[in-house]
Protein backbone atom coordinates (compact mmCIF):
# COMPACT_ATOMS: atom_id res chain seq x y z
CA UNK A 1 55.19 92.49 188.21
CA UNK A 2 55.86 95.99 186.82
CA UNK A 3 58.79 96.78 185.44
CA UNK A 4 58.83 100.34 187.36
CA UNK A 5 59.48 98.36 190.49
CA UNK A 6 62.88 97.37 188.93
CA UNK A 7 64.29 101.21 188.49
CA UNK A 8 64.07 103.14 191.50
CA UNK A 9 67.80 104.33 191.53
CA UNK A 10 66.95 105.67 188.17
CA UNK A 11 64.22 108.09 189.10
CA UNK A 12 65.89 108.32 192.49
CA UNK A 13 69.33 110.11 190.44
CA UNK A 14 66.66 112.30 188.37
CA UNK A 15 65.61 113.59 191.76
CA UNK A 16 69.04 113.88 193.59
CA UNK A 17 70.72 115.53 189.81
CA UNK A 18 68.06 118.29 190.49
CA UNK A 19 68.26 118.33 193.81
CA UNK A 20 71.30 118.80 195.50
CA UNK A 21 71.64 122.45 194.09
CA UNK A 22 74.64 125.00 194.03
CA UNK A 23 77.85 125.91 196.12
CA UNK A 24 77.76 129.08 198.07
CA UNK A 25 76.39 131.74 195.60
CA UNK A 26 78.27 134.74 197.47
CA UNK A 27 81.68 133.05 196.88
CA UNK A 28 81.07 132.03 193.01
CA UNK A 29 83.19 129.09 193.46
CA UNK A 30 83.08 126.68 190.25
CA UNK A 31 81.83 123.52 190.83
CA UNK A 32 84.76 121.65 191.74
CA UNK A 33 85.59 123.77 194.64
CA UNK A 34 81.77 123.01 196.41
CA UNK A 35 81.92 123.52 200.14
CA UNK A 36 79.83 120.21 200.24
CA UNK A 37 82.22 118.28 197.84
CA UNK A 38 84.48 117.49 200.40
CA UNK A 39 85.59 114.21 201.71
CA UNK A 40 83.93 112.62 204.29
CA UNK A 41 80.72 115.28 203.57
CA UNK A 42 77.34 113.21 203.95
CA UNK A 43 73.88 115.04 202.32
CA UNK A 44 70.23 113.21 203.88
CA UNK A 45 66.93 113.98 203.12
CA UNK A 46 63.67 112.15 202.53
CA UNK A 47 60.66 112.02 199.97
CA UNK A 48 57.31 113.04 200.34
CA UNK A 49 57.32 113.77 204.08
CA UNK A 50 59.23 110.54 205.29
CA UNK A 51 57.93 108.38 202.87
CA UNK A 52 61.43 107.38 201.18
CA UNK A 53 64.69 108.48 202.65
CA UNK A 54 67.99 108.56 200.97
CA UNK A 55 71.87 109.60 202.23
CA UNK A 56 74.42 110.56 199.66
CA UNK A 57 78.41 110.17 201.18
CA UNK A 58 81.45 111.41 199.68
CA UNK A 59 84.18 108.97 200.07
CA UNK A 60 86.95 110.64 198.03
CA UNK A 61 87.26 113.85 195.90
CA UNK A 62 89.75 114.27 193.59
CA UNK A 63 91.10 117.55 191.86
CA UNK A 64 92.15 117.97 188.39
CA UNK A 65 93.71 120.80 185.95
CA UNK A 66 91.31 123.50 185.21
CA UNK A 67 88.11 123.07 186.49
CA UNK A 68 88.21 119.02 186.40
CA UNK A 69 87.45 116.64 189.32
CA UNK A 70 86.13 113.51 190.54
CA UNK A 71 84.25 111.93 193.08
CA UNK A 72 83.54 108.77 194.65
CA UNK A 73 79.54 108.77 196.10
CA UNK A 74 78.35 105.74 198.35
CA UNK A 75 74.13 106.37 197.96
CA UNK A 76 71.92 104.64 200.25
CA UNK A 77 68.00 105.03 199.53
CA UNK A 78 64.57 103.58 200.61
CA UNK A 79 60.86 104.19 199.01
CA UNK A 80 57.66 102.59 198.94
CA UNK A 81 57.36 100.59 195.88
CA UNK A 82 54.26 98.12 194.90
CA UNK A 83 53.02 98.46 198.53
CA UNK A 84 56.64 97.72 199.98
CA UNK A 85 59.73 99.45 201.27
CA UNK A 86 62.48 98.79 199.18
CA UNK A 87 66.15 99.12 200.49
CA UNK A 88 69.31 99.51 198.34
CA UNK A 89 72.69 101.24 198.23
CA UNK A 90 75.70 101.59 195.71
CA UNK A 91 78.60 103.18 194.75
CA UNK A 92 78.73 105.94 192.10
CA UNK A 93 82.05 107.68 190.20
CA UNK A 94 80.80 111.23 189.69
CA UNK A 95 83.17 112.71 186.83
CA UNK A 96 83.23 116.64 186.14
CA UNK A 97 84.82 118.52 183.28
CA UNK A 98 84.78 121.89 181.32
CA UNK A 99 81.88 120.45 179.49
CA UNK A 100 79.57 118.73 182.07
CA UNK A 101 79.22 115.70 183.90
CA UNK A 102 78.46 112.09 184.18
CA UNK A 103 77.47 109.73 186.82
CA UNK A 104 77.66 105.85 186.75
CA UNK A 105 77.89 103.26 188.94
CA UNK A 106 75.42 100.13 190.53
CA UNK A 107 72.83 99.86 192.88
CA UNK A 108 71.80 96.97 194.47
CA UNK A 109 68.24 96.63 196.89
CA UNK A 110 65.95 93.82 198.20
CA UNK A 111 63.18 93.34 195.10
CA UNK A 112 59.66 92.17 195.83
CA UNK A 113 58.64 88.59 197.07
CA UNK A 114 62.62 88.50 198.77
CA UNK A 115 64.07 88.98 195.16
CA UNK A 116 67.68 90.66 194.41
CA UNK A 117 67.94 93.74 192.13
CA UNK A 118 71.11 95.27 190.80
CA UNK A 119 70.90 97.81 188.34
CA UNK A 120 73.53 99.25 185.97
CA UNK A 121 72.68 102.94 185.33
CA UNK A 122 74.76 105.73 183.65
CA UNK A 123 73.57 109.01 183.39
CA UNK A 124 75.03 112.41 181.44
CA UNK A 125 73.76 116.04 181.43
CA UNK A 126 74.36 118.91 179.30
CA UNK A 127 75.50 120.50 182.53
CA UNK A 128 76.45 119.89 185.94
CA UNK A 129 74.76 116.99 188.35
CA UNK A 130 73.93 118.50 191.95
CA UNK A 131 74.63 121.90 190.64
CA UNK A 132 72.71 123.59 187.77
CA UNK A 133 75.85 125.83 186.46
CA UNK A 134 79.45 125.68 186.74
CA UNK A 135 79.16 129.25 188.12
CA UNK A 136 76.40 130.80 189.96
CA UNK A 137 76.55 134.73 189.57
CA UNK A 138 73.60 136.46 192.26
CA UNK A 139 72.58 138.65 189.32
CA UNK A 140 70.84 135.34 187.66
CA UNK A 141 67.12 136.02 186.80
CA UNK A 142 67.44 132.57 184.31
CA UNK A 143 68.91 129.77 183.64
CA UNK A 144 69.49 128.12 180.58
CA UNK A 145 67.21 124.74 180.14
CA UNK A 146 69.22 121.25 180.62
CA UNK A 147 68.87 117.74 179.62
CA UNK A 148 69.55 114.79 182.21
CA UNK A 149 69.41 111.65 180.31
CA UNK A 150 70.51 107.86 181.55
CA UNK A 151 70.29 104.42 180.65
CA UNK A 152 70.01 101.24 183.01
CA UNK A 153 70.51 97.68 182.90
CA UNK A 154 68.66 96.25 186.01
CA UNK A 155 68.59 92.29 186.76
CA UNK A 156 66.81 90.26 189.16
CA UNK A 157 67.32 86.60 190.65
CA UNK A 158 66.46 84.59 193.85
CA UNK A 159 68.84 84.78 196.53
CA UNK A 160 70.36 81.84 195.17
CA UNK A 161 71.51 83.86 192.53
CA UNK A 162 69.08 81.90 189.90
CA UNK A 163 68.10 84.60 187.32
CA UNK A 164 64.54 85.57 186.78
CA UNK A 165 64.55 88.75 184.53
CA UNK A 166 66.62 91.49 182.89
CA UNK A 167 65.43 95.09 181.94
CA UNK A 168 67.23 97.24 180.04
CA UNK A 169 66.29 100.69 179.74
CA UNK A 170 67.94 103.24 177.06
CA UNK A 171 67.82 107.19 176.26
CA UNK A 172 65.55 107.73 180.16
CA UNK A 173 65.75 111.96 180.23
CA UNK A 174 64.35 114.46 182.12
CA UNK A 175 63.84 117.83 179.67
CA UNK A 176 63.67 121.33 181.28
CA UNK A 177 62.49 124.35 179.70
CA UNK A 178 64.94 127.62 180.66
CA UNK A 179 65.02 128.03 184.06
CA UNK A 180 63.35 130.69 186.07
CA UNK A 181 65.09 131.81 189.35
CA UNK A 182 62.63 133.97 191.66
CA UNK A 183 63.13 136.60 194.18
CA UNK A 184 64.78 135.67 197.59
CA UNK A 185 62.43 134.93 200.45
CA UNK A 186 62.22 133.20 204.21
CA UNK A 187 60.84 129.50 203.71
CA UNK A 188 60.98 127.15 206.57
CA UNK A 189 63.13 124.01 205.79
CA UNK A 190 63.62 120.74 207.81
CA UNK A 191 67.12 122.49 209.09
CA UNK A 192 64.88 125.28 209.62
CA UNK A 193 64.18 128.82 208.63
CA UNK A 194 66.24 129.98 205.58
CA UNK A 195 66.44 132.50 202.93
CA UNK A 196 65.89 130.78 199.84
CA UNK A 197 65.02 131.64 196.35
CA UNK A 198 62.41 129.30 194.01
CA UNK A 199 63.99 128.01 190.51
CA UNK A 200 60.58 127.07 188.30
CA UNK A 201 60.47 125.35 185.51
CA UNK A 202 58.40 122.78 183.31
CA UNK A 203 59.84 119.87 181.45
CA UNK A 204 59.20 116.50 180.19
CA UNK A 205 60.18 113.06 181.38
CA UNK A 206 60.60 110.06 179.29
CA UNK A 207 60.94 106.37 181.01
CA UNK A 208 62.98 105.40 177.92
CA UNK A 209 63.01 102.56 175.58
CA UNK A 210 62.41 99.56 177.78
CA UNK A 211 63.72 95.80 176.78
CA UNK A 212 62.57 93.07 179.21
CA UNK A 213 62.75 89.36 178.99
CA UNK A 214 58.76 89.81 180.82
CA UNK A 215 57.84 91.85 177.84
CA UNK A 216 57.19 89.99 174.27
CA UNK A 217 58.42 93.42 172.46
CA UNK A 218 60.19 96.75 173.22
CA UNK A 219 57.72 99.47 175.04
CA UNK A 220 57.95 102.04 173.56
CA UNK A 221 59.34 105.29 175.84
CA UNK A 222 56.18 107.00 178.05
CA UNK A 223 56.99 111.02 178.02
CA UNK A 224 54.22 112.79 180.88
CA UNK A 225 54.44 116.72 181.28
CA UNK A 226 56.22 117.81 184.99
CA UNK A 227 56.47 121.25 186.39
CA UNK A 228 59.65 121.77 189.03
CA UNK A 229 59.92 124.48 192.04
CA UNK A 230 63.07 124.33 193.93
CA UNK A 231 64.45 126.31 196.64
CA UNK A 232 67.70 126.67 196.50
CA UNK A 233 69.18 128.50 199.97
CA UNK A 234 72.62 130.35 199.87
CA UNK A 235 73.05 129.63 203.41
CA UNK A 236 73.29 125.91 202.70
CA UNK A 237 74.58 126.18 199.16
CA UNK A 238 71.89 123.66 198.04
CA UNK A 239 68.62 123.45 197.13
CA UNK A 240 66.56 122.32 200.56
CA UNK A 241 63.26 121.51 198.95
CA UNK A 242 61.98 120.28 195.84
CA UNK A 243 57.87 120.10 194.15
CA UNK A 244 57.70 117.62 191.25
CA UNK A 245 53.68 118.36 190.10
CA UNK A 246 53.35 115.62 187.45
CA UNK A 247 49.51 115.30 186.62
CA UNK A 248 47.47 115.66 190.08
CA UNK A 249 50.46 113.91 191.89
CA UNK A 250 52.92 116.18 193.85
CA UNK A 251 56.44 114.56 194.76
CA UNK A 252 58.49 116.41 197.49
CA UNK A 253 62.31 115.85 197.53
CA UNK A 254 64.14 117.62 201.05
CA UNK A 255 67.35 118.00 202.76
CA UNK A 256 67.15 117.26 206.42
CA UNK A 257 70.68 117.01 207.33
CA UNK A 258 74.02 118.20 205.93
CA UNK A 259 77.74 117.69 207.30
């Protein structure tokens, strides 16, 4: 058994920290003050055409001094893994400051063969998750590059709870190069047709150090080359759409639905 099968929600919270783009550009609002980071506020989409799905709710949202906040996510997420569906959900702390943010929490699924996974994962970036800037000014032609990194402890056992293996995965990061942010233009999105402008950049990905009771020795961290177009739409104050082009393989990461 691979041990990629063991870490969807950490390649699932690369995709949903670039994803889920900016408040309402016209307004400026800083990050804490989101129209979407609201209690109650739900944000669905799916990957590669239907493939995987995933729903982000905000349970509670809670207002600092300055520019600080926090928030309580439930995530729920499915996606074909080793020819089958896996299902999981968990709850997540999202903490914001001055500085950047951070997101922990655990996510739990159905493995393979009618295994139990939870994993463990805490993630940083130099920067803001589901936002790319504290402030978005309309007169942005670039954006500085970021660095999303995480690390994951994920176990697995029987249903009887009987332990089978552990992975632990350190230093996981997603690299961009300085951001490019394109002219704005009508796209069609799965909410339908919006203005939207494309944010391109290339990066690198690293899987980490990996440490698994199924592996003899530490693997050593696998960095591959990815190039990122997303369409952010002020309308929405997100980005609907996301291309990951790593290699030959295209990944698409959308927003169908958001209340």
């Amino acid at each position: 058994m691979k041990h990629h099968s063991r870490i969807l929600p950490l390649n699932l919270l690369f995709s949903l920290a670039l994803l889920v783009g900016w408040t309402n550009a016209h307004a400026e609002q800083v990050y804490c003050q989101s129209p979407w980071l609201k209690p109650n506020g739900k944000i669905e989409g799916n990957i590669n055409g239907g493939k995987g799905h995933f729903m982000i709710r905000i349970n509670q949202v809670t207002k600092a001094a300055g520019n600080d906040c926090h928030a309580d996510l439930h995530i729920q997420a499915n996606a074909p893994i080793a020819g089958q569906q896996i299902n999981g959900s968990g709850n997540f702390r999202l903490m914001v400051n001055s500085g950047g943010s951070t997101l922990s929490g655990s996510f739990d699924s159905a493995g393979l063969l009618g295994t139990v996974m939870r994993s463990v994962v805490n993630s940083r970036v130099n920067g803001y998750f589901l936002k790319p800037a504290n402030i978005m000014n309309e007169q942005f032609d670039s954006l500085p590059a970021q660095t999303y990194r995480a690390d994951a402890q994920a176990s697995m056992s029987l249903p009887s709870s009987v332990p089978i293996s552990q992975v632990n995965i350190e230093n996981a990061f997603l690299q961009s190069t300085q951001r490019k942010v394109g002219k704005e233009q009508q796209i069609h999105t799965q909410m339908g047709p919006m203005s939207c402008k494309p944010i391109t950049y290339t990066g690198t990905l690293s899987s980490g150090q990996i440490q698994s009771t199924l592996i003899p020795s530490g693997k050593s961290a696998g960095n591959k080359p990815v190039t990122v177009t997303e369409w952010y739409c002020p309308a929405k104050g997100l980005t609907m759409k996301m291309d990951i082009k790593s290699g030959n393989s295209i990944y698409t990461v959308a927003v169908t639905n958001v209340n």
